[in-house]
C-alpha atoms as a PDB file:
ATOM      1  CA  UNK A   1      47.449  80.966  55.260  1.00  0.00           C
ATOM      2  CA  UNK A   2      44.139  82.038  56.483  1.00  0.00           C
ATOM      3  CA  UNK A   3      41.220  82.919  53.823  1.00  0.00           C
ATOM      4  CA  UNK A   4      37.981  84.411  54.513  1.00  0.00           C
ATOM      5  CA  UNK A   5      37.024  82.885  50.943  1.00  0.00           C
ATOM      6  CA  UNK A   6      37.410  79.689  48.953  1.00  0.00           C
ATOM      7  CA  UNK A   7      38.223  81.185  45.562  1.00  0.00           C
ATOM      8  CA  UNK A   8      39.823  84.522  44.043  1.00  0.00           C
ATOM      9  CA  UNK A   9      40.441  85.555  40.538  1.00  0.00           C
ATOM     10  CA  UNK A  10      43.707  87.500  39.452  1.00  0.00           C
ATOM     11  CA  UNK A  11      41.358  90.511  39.033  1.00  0.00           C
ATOM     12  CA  UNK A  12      40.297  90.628  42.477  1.00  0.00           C
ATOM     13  CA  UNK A  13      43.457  89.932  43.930  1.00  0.00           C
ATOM     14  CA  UNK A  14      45.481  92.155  41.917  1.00  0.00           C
ATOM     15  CA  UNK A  15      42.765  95.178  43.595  1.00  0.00           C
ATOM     16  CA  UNK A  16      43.978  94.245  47.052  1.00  0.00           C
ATOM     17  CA  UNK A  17      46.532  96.499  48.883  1.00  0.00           C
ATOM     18  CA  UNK A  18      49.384  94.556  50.366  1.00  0.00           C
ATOM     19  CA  UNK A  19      50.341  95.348  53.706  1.00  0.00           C
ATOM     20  CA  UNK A  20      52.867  94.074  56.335  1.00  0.00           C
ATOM     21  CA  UNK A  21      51.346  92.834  59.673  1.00  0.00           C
ATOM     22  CA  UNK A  22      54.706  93.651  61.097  1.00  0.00           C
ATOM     23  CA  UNK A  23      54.803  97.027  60.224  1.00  0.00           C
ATOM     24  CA  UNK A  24      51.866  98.039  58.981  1.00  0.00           C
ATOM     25  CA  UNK A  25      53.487  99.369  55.986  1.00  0.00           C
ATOM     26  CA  UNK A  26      51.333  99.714  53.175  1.00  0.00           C
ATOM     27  CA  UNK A  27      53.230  98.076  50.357  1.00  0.00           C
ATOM     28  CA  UNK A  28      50.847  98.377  47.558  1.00  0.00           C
ATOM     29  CA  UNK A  29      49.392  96.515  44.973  1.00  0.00           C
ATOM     30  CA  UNK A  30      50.209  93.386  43.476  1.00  0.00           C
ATOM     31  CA  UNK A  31      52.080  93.899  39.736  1.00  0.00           C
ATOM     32  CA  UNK A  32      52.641  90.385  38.728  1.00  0.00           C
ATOM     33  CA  UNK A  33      52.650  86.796  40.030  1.00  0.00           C
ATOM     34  CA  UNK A  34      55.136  83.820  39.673  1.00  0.00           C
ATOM     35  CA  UNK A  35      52.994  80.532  38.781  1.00  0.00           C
ATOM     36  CA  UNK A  36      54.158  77.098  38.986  1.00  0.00           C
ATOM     37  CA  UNK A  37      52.802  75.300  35.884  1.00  0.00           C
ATOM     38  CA  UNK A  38      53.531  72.144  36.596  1.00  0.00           C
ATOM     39  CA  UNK A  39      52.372  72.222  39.917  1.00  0.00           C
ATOM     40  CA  UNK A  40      49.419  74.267  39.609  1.00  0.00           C
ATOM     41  CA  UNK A  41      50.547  76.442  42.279  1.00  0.00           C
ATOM     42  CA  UNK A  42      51.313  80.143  42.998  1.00  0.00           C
ATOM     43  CA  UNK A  43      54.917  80.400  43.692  1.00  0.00           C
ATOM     44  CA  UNK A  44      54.882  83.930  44.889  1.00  0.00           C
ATOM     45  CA  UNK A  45      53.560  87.484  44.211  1.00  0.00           C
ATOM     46  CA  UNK A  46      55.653  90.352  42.542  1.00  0.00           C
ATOM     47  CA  UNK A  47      54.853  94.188  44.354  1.00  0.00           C
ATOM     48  CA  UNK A  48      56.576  97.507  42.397  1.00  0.00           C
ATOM     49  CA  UNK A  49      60.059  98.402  43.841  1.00  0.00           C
ATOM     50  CA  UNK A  50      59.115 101.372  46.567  1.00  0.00           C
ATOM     51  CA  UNK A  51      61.770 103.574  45.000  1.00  0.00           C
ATOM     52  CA  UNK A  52      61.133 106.693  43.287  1.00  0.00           C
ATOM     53  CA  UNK A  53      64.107 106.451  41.219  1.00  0.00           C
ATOM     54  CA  UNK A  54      62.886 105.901  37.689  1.00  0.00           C
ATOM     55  CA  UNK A  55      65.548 105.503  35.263  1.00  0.00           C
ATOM     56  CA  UNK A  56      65.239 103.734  31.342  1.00  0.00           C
ATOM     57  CA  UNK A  57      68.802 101.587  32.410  1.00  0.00           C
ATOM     58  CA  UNK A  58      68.136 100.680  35.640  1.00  0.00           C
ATOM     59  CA  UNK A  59      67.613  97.036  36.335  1.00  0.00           C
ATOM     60  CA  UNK A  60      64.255  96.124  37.443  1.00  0.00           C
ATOM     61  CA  UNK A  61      64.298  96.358  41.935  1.00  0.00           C
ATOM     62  CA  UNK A  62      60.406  94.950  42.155  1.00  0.00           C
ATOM     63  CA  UNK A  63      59.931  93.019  45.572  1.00  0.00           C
ATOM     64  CA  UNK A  64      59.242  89.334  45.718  1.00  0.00           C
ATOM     65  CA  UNK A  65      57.091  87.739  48.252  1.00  0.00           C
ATOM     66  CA  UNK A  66      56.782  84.181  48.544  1.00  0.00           C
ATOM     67  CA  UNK A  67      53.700  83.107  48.795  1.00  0.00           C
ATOM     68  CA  UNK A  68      54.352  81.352  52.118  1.00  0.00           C
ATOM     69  CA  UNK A  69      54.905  84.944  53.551  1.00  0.00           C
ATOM     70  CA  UNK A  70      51.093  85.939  53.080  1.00  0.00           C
ATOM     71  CA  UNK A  71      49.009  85.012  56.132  1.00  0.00           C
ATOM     72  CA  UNK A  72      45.638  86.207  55.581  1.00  0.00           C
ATOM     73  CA  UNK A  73      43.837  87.351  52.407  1.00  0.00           C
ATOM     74  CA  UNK A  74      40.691  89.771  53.008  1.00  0.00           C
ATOM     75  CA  UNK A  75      37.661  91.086  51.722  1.00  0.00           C
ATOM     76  CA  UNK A  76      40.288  94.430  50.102  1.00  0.00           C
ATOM     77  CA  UNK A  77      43.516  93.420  51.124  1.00  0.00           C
ATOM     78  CA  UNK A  78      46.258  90.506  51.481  1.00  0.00           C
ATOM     79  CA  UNK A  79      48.493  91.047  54.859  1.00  0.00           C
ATOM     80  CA  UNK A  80      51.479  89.478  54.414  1.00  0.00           C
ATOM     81  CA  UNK A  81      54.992  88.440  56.720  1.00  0.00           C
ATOM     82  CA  UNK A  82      57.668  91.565  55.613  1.00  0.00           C
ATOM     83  CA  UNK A  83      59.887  90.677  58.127  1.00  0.00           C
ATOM     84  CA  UNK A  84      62.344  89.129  55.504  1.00  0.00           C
ATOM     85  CA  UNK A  85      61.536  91.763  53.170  1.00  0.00           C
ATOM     86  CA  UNK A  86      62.847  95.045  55.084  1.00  0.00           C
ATOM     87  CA  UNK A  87      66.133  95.375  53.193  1.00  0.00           C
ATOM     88  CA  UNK A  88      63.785  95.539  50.069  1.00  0.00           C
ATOM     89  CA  UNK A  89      61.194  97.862  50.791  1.00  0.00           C
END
């Protein structure tokens, strides 16, 4: 993964738009992220599911990106690999 900077904090990376460099598709922000404790390591970042259904019993369809799949975090936004993604989104 390529990064223009050495350091980020949640804050700032949770204000970057997600996009697919496949695609292009806009994918939005970042709702949560999977940490590692023991290793000290992010394991991957959680986007909202790109559904509009809304429903109080429907099980939770937010996408999952591993964070191998993100190639290049910017100055406002994180481009990341969708290719495995596309039955998700």
């Amino acid at each position: 993964m390529d990064m223009e900077g050495d350091l980020f904090s949640l804050t700032n990376l949770k204000d970057m738009e997600i996009i697919d460099v496949n695609t292009g598709t806009k994918l939005g922000f970042i709702k949560d992220l999977k940490i590692d404790c023991d290793e000290h390591r992010i394991i991957s970042v959680v986007l909202p599911s790109q559904t509009s259904k809304i429903s109080l019993f429907s099980k939770n369809e937010d996408i999952e990106v591993p964070w191998e799949n993100i190639k290049k975090i910017g100055v406002d936004v994180i481009l990341i690999d969708g290719e495995k993604l596309a039955d998700k989104v």
